[in-house]
N, C-alpha and C. Protein backbone atom coordinates (compact mmCIF):
# COMPACT_ATOMS: atom_id res chain seq x y z
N UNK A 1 30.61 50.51 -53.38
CA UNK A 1 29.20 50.52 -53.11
C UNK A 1 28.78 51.93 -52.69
N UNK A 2 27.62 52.36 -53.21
CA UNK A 2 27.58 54.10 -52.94
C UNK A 2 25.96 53.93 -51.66
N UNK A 3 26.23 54.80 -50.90
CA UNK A 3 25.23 55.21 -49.67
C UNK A 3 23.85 55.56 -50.57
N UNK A 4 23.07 55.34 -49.39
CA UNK A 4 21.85 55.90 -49.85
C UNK A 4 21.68 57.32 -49.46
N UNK A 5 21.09 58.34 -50.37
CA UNK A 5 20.72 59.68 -50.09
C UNK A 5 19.94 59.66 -49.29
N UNK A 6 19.55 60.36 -48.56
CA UNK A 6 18.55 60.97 -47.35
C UNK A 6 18.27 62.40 -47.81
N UNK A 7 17.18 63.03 -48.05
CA UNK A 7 16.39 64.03 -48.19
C UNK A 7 15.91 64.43 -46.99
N UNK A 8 15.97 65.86 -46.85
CA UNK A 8 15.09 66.39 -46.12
C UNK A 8 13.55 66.72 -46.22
N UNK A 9 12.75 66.57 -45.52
CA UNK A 9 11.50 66.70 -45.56
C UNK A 9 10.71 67.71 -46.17
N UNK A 10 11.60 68.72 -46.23
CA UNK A 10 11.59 70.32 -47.29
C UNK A 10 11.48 70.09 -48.71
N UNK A 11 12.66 69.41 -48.50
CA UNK A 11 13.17 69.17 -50.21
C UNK A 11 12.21 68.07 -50.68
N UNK A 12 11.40 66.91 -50.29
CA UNK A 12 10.66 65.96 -50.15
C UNK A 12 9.04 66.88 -50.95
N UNK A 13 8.72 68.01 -49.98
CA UNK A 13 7.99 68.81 -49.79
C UNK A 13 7.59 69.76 -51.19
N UNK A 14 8.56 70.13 -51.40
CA UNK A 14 9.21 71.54 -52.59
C UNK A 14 8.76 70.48 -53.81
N UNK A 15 9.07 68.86 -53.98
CA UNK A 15 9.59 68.25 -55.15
C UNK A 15 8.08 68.16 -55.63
N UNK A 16 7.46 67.20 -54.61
CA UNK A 16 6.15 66.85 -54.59
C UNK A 16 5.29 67.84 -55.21
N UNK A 17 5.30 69.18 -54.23
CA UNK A 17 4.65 70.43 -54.98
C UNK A 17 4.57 70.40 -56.13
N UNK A 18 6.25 70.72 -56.49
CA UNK A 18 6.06 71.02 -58.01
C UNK A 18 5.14 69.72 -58.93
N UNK A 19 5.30 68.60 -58.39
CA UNK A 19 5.14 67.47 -59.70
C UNK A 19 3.60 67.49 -59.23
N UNK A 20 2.86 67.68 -58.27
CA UNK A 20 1.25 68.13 -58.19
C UNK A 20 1.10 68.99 -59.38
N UNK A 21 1.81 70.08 -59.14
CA UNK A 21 1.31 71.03 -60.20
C UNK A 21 1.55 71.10 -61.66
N UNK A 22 2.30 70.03 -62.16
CA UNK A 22 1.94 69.59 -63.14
C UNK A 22 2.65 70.48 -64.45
N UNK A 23 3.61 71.59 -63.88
CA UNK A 23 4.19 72.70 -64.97
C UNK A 23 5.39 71.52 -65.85
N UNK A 24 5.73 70.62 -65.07
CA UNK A 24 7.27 69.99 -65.63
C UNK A 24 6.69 68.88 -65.61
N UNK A 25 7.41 67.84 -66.48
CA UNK A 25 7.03 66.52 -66.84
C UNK A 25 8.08 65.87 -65.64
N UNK A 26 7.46 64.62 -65.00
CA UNK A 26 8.36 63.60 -63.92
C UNK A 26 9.39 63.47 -64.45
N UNK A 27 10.08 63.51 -66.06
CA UNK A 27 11.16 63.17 -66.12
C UNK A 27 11.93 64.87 -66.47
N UNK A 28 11.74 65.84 -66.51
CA UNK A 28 12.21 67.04 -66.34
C UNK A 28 12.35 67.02 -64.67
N UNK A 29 11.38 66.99 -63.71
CA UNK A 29 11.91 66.83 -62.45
C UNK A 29 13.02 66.26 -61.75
N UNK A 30 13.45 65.22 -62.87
CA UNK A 30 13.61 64.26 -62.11
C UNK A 30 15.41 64.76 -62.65
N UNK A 31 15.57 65.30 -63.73
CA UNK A 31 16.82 65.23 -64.09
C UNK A 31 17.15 67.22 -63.43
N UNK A 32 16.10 67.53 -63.06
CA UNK A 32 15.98 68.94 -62.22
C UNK A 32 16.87 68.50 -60.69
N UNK A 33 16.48 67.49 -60.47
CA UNK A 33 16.62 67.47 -58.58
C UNK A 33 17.46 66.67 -58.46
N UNK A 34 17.94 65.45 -59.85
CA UNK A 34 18.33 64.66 -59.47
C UNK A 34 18.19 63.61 -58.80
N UNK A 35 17.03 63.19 -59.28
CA UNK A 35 16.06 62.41 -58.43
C UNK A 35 15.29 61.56 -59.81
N UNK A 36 15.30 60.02 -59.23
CA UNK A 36 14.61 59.20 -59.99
C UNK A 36 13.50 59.27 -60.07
N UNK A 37 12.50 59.13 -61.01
CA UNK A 37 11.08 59.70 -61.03
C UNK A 37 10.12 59.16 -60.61
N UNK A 38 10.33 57.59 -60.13
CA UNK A 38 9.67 56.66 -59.34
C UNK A 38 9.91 57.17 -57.66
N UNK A 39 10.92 58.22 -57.45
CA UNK A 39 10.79 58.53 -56.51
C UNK A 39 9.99 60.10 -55.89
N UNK A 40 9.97 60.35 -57.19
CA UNK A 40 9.11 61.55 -57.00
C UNK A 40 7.67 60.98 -57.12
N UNK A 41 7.49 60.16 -57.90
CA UNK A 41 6.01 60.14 -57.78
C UNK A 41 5.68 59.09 -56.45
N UNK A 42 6.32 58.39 -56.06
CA UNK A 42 6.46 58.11 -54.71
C UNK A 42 6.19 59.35 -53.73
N UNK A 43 6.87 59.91 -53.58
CA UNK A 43 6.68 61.71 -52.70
C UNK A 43 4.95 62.38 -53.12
N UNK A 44 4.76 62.45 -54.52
CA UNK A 44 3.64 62.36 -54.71
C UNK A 44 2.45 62.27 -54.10
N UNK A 45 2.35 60.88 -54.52
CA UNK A 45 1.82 60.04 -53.72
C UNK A 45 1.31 59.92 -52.28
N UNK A 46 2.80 60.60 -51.65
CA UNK A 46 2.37 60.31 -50.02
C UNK A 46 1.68 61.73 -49.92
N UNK A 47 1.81 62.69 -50.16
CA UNK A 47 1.91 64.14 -50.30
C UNK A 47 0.24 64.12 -50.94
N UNK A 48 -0.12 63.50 -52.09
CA UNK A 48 -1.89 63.89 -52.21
C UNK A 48 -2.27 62.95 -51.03
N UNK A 49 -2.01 61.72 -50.78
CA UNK A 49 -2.77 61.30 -49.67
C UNK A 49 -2.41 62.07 -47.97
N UNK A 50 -1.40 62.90 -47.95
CA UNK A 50 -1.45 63.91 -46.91
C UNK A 50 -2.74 64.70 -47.06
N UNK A 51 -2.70 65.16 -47.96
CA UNK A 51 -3.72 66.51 -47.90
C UNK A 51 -5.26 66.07 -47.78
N UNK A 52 -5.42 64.58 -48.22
CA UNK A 52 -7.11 63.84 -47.49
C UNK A 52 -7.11 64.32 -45.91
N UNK A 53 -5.91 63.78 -45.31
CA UNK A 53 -6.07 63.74 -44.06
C UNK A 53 -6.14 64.52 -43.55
N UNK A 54 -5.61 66.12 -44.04
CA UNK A 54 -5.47 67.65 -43.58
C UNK A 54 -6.76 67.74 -43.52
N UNK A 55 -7.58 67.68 -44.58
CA UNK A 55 -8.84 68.16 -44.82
C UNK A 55 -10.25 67.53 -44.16
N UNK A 56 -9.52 65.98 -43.87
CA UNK A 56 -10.55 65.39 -43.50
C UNK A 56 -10.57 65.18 -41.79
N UNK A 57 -9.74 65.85 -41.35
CA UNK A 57 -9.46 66.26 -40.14
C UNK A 57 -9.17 65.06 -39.25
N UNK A 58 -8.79 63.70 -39.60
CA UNK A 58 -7.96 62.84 -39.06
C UNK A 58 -6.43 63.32 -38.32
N UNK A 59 -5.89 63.99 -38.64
CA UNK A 59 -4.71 64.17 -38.07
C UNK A 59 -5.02 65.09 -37.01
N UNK A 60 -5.99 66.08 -36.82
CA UNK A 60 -6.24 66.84 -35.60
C UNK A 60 -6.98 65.97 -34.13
N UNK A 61 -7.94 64.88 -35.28
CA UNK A 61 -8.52 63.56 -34.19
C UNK A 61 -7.10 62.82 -33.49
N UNK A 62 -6.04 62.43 -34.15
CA UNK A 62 -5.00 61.74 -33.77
C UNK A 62 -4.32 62.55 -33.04
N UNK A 63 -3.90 63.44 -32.85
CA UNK A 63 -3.48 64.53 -32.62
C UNK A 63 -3.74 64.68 -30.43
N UNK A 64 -5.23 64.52 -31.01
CA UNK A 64 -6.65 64.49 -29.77
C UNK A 64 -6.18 63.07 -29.03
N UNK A 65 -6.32 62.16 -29.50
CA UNK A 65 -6.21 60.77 -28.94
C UNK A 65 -4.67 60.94 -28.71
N UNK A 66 -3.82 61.48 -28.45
CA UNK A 66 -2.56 61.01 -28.71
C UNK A 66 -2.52 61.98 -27.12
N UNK A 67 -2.95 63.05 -26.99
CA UNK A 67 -2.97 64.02 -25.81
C UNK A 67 -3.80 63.29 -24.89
N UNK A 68 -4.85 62.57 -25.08
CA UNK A 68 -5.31 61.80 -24.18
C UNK A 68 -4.47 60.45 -23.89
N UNK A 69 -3.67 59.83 -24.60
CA UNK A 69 -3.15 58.72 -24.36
C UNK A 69 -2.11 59.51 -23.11
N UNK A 70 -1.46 60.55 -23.35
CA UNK A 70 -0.45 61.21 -22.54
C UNK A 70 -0.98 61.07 -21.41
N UNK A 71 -2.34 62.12 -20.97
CA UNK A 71 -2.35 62.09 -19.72
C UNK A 71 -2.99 60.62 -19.40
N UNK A 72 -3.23 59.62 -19.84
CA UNK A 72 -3.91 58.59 -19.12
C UNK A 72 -2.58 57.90 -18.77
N UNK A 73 -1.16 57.98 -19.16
CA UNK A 73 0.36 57.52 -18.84
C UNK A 73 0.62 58.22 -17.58
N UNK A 74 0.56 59.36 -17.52
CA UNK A 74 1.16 59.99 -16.19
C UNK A 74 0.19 59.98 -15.36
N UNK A 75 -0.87 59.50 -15.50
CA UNK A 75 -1.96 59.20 -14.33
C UNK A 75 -1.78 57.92 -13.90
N UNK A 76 -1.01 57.03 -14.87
CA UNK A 76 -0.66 55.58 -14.35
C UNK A 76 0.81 55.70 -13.77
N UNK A 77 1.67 56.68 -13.70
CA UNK A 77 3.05 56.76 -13.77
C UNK A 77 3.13 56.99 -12.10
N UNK A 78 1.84 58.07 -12.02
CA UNK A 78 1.71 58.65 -10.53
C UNK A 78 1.32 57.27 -9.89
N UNK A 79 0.11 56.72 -10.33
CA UNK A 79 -0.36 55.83 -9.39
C UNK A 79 0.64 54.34 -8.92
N UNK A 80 1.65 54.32 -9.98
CA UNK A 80 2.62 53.40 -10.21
C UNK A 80 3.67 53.44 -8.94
N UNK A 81 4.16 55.00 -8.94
CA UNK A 81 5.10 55.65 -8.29
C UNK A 81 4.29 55.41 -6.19
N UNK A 82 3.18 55.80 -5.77
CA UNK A 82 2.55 55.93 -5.38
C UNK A 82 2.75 54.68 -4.58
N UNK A 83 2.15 53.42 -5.27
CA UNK A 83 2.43 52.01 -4.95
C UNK A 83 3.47 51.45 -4.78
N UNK A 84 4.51 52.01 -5.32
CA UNK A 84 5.87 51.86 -4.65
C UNK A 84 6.58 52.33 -3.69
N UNK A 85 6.02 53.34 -3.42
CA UNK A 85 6.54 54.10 -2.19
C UNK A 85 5.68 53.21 -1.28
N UNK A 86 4.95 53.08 -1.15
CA UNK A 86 3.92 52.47 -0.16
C UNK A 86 4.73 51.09 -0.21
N UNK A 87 4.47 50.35 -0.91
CA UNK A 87 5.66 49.23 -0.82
C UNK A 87 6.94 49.16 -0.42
N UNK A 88 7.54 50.12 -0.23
CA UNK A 88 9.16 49.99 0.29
C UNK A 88 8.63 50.23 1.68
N UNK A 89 7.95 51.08 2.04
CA UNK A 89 7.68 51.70 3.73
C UNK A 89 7.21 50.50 4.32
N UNK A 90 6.24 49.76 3.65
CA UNK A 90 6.01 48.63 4.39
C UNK A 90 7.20 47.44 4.64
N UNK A 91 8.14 47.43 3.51
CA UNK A 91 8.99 46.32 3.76
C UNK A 91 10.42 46.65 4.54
N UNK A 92 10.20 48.42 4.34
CA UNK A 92 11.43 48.47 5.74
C UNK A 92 11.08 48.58 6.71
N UNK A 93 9.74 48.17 7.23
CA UNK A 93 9.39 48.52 8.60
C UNK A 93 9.90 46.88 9.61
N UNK A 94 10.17 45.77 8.58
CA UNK A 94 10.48 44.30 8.48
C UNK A 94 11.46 44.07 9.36
């Protein structure tokens, strides 16, 4: 039984490029990289719907919400921490 390949995100990157641009046919790519051509146009695929999101500036919004989710965690982490200390002092005073 043979493993599955794992690609790096480069090489993922590089493949996609080229088959956007359209110089080589999916099945010249595909016998180029060694790579099945349902999987390049898979890469494709994810790769034009990347570049909506570059442009349409969703990933800098997520990006935004994701830095706010942070500090609203360590503002609960403190207040968490906070309430526990206060809780042990009271129950060793017992």
């Amino acid at each position: 039984m043979s493993t599955r390949r794992r690609f790096t995100a480069e090489f993922k990157a590089k493949v996609a490029l080229e088959a956007l641009g359209g110089d080589l046919t999916l099945a010249q790519l595909s016998s180029k990289y060694d790579v099945h051509s349902n999987v390049i146009s898979s890469w494709k695929r994810q790769a034009q719907a990347g570049l909506v999101e570059v442009f349409s500036g969703k990933g800098e919004k997520s990006n935004k919400s994701h830095e706010e989710e942070v500090k609203d965690l360590h503002a609960k982490i403190g207040q968490l921490t906070i309430e526990k200390d206060f809780l042990q002092k009271a129950f060793a005073r017992r």
